[in-house]
Protein backbone atom coordinates (compact mmCIF):
# COMPACT_ATOMS: atom_id res chain seq x y z
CA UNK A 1 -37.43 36.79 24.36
CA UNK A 2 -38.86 33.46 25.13
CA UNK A 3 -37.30 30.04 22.96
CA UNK A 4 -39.34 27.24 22.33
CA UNK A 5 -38.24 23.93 21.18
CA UNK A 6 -40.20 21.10 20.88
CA UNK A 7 -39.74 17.89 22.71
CA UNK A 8 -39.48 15.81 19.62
CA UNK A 9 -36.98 18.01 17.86
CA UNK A 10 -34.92 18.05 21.46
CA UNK A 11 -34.77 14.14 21.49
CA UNK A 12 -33.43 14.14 17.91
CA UNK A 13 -30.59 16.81 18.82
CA UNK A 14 -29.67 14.45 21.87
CA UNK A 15 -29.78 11.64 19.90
CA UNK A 16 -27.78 12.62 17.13
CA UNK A 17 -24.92 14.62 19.68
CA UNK A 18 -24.90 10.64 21.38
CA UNK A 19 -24.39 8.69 18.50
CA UNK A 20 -21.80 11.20 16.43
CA UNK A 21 -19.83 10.65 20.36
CA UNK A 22 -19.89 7.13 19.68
CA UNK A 23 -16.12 5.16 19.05
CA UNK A 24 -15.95 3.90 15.94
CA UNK A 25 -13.47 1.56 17.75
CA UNK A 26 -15.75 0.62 20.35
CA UNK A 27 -18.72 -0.78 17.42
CA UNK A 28 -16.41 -2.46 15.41
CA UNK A 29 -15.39 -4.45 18.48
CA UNK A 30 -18.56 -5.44 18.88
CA UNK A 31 -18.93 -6.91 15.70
CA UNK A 32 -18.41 -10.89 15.74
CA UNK A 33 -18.11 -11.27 12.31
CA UNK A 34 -15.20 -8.58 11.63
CA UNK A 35 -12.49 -11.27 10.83
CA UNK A 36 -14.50 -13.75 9.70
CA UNK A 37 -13.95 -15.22 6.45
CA UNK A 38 -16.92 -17.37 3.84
CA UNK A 39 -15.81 -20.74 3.62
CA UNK A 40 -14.64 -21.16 0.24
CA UNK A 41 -12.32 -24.67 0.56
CA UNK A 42 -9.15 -22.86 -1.36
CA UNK A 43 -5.87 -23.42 -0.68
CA UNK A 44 -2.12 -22.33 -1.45
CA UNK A 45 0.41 -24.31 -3.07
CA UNK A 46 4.28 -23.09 -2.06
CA UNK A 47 7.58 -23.94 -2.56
CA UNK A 48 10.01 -24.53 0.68
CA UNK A 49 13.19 -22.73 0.10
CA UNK A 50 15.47 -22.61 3.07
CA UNK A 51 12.78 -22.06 6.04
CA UNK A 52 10.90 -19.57 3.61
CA UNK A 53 7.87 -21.18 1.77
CA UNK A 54 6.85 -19.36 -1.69
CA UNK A 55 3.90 -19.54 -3.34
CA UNK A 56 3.91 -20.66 -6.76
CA UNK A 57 2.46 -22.64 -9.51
CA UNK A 58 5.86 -24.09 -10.04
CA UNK A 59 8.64 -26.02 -7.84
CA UNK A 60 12.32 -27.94 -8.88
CA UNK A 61 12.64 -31.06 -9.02
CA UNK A 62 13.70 -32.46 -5.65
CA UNK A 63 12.12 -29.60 -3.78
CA UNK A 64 9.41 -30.24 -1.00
CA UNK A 65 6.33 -28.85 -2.00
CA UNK A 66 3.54 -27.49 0.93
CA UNK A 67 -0.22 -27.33 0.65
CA UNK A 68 -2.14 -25.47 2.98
CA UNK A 69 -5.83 -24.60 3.70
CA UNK A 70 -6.91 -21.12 3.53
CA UNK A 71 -8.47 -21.32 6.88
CA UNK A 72 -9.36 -23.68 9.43
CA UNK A 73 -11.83 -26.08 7.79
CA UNK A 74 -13.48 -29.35 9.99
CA UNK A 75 -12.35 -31.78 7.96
CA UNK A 76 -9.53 -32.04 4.97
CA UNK A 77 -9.28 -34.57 2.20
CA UNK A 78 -5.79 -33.95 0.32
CA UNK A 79 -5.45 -36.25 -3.31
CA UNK A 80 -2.22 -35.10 -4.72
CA UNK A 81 -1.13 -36.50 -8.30
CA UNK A 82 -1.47 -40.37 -8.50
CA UNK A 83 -0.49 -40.95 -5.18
CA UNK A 84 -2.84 -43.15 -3.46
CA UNK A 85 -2.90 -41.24 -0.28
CA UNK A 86 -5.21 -39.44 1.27
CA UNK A 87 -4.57 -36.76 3.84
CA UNK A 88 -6.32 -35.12 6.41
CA UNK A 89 -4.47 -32.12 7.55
CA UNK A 90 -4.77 -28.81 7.50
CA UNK A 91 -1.00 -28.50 6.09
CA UNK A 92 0.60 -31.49 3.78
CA UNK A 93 4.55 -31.41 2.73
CA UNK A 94 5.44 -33.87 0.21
CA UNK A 95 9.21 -34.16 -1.17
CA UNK A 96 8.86 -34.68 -5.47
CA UNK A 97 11.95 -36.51 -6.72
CA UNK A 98 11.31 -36.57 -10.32
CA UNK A 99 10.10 -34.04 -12.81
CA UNK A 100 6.75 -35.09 -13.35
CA UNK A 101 5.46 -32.16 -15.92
CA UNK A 102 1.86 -30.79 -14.71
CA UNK A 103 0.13 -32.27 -10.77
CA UNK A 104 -3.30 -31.78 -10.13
CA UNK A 105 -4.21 -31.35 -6.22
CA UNK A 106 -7.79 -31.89 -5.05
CA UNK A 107 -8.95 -30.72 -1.63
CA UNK A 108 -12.41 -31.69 -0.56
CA UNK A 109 -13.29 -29.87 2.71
CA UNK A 110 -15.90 -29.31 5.05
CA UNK A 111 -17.26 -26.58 7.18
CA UNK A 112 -20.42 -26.13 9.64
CA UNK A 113 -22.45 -23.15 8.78
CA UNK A 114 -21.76 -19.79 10.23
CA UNK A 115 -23.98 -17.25 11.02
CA UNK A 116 -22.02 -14.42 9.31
CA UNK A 117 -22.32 -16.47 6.71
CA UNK A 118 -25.80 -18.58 6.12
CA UNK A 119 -25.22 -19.13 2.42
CA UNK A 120 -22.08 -20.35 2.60
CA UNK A 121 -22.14 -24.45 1.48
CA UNK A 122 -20.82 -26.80 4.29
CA UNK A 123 -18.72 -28.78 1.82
CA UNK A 124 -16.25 -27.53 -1.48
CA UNK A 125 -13.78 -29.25 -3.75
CA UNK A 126 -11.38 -27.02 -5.18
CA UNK A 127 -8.71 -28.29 -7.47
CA UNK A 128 -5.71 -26.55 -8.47
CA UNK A 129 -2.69 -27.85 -10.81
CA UNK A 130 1.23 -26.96 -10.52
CA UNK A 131 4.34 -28.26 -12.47
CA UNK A 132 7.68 -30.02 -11.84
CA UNK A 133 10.47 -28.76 -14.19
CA UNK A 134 14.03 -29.45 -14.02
CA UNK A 135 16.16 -27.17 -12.63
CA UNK A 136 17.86 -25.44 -15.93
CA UNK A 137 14.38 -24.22 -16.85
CA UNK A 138 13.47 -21.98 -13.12
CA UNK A 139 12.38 -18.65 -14.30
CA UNK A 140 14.44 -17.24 -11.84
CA UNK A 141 17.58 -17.74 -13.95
CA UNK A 142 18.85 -15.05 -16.12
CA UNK A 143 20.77 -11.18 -15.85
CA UNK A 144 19.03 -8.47 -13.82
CA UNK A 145 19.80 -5.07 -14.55
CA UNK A 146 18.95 -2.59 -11.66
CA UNK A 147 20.47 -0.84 -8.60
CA UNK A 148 21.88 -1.57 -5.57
CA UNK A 149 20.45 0.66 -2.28
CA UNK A 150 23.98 1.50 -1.80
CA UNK A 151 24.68 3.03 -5.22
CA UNK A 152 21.28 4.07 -6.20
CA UNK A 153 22.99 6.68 -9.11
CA UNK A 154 24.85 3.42 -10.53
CA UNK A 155 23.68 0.82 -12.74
CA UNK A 156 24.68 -2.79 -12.18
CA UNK A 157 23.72 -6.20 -13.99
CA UNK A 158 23.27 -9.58 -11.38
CA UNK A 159 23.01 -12.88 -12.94
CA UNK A 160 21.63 -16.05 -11.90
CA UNK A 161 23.55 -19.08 -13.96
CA UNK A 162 22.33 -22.35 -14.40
CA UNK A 163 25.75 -25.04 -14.87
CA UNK A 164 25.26 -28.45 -16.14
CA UNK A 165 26.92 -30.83 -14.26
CA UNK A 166 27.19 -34.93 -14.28
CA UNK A 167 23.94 -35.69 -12.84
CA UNK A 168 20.90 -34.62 -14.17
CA UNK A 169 20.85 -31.34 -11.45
CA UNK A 170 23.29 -29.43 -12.46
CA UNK A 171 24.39 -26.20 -9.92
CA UNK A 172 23.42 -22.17 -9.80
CA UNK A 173 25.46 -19.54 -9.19
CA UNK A 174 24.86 -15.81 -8.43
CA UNK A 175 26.78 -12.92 -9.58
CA UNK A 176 27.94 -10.10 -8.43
CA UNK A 177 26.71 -10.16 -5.25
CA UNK A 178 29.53 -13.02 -4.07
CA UNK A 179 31.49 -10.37 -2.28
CA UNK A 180 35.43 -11.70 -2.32
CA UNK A 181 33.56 -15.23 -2.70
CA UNK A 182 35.71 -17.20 -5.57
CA UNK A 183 37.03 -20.86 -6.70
CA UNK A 184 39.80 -19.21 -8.64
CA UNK A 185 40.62 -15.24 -8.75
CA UNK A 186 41.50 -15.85 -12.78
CA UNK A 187 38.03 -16.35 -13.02
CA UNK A 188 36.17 -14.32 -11.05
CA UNK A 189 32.84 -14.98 -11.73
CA UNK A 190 32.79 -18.53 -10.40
CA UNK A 191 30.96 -17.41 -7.09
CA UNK A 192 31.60 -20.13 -4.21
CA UNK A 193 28.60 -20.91 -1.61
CA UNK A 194 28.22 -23.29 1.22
CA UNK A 195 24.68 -23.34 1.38
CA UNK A 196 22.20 -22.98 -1.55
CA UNK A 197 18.22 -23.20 -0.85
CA UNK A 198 17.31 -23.39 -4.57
CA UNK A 199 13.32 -22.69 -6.10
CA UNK A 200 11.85 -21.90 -9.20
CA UNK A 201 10.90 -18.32 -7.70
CA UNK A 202 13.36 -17.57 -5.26
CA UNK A 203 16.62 -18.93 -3.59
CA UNK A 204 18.96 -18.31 -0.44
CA UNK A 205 23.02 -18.20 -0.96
CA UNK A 206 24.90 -18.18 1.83
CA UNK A 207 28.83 -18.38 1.85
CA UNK A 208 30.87 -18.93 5.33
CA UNK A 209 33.82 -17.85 4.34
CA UNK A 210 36.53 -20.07 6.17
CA UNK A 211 38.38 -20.94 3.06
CA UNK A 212 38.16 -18.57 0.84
CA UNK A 213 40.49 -15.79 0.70
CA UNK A 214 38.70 -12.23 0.56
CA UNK A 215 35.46 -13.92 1.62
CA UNK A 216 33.41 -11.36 3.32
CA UNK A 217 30.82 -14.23 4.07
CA UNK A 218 27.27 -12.86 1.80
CA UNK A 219 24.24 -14.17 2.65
CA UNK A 220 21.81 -13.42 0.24
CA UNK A 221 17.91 -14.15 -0.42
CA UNK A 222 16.48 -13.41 -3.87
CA UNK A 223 12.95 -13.34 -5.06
CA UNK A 224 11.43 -12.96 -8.47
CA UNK A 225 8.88 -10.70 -7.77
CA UNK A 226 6.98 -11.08 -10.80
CA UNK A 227 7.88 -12.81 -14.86
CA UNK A 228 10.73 -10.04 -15.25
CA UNK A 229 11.96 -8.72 -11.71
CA UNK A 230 13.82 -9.36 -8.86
CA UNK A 231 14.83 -8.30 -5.93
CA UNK A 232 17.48 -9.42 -3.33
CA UNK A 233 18.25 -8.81 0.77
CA UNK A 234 22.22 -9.36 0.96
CA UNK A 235 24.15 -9.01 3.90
CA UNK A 236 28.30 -9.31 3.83
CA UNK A 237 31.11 -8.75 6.54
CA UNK A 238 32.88 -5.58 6.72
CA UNK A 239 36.59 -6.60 6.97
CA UNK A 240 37.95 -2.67 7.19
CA UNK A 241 38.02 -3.28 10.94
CA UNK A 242 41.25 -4.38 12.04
CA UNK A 243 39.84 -7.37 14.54
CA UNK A 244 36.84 -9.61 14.65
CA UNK A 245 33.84 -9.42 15.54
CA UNK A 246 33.30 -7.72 12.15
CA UNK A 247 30.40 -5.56 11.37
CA UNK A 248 27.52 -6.81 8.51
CA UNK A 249 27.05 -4.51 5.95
CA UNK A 250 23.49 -4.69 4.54
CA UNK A 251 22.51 -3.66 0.95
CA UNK A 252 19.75 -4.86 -1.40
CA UNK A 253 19.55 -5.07 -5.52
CA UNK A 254 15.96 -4.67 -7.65
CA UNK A 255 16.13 -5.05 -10.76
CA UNK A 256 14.75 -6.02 -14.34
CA UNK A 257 15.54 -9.29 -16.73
CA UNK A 258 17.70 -8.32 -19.56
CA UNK A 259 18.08 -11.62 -20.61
């Protein structure tokens, strides 16, 4: 029996078995425009706590406060507040001593047209606002009921306390997670920490140890993850073994605001 195929319907066969061989891979590297982004002048406010910067709408009083670009624009214009600045960077860090109530930030930007993006405008001004409260009123303070990974079958309540003090700051402390960590062992809630990296959304405790007796050194960073929960990386020492260097144990706590 003879077969007949005609040459058309043999160059659409041949076609079709070359592209459906194509790499998928292989096109999208081709593609120039892949991570490309249209040039829309926003930026992100965040709060620096410790070497971690957070973004939020919010920051403490004496905190430094970072604005930064979305992308790489060709020219910046920074007005922030009433200061009679200007700046020009891609990235500004300003320290706010005072709580000032609401800030507006301004960024006027430019950008030379892109191909992947012809309808993009070569200049924006965005504006955004964010607040400076006093410390006593970060949302992050307040009792979190939840689990630790450790005990996952075991409920257990941290707190984040605001304490007045003499000046118009005031201190934090964190509980239950100070690990041995205590001013006085009548009261044993009255966690001890020589460094604190304090924000309205998120802080870092970390405790040494040296003088404290029990200390297993915690280091601990917490994050409000949204209006209700948190949750917290901790590390501590394990001081079972007989003789230094001692182990870290690492554990971590989510959980919700019960007050």
């Amino acid at each position: 029996m003879n077969i007949f195929i005609r040459p058309g319907i043999f160059s659409l066969a041949v076609l079709i078995l070359s592209v459906s061989g194509c790499d998928p891979d292989e096109v999208t590297k081709t593609d120039p425009c892949k991570d490309k982004i249209p040039f829309t002048g926003n930026f992100f406010i965040y709060e620096n706590v410790g070497d971690s910067l957070v973004e939020t709408d919010s920051a403490l009083q004496y905190n430094y406060i970072t604005f930064q670009a979305e992308d790489d624009f060709d020219t910046y214009e920074w007005t922030i507040g009433t200061d009679p600045r200007v700046f020009t960077e891609n990235k500004v860090s300003l320290l706010f001593t005072e709580a000032y109530g609401k800030i507006d930030v301004t960024l006027k930007s430019t950008k030379k047209k892109n191909e992947c993006f012809p309808e993009d405008e070569t200049e924006k001004v965005v504006t955004k606002s964010f607040y400076v409260i006093n410390w006593q009123f970060a949302p992050i303070i307040g009792a979190y009921q939840g689990h630790f990974k450790s005990t996952p079958f075991k409920r257990d309540t941290v707190k984040i306390l605001y304490i007045p003090g003499s000046d118009e700051f005031g201190s934090f402390r964190l509980i239950n997670i100070n690990k041995g960590c205590m001013v006085n062992p009548q009261f044993p809630e009255s966690s001890v920490w020589d460094i604190v990296h304090r924000g309205v959304r998120a802080f870092y405790f970390e405790s040494r140890g040296e003088h404290y007796n029990g200390c297993k050194s915690p280091k601990v960073w917490l994050k409000l993850t949204d209006s209700d929960s948190i949750f917290s990386d901790f590390s501590y020492l394990n001081l079972d073994n007989q003789n230094p260097p001692y182990p870290r144990i690492y554990d971590r706590f989510k959980g919700k605001k019960i007050n």
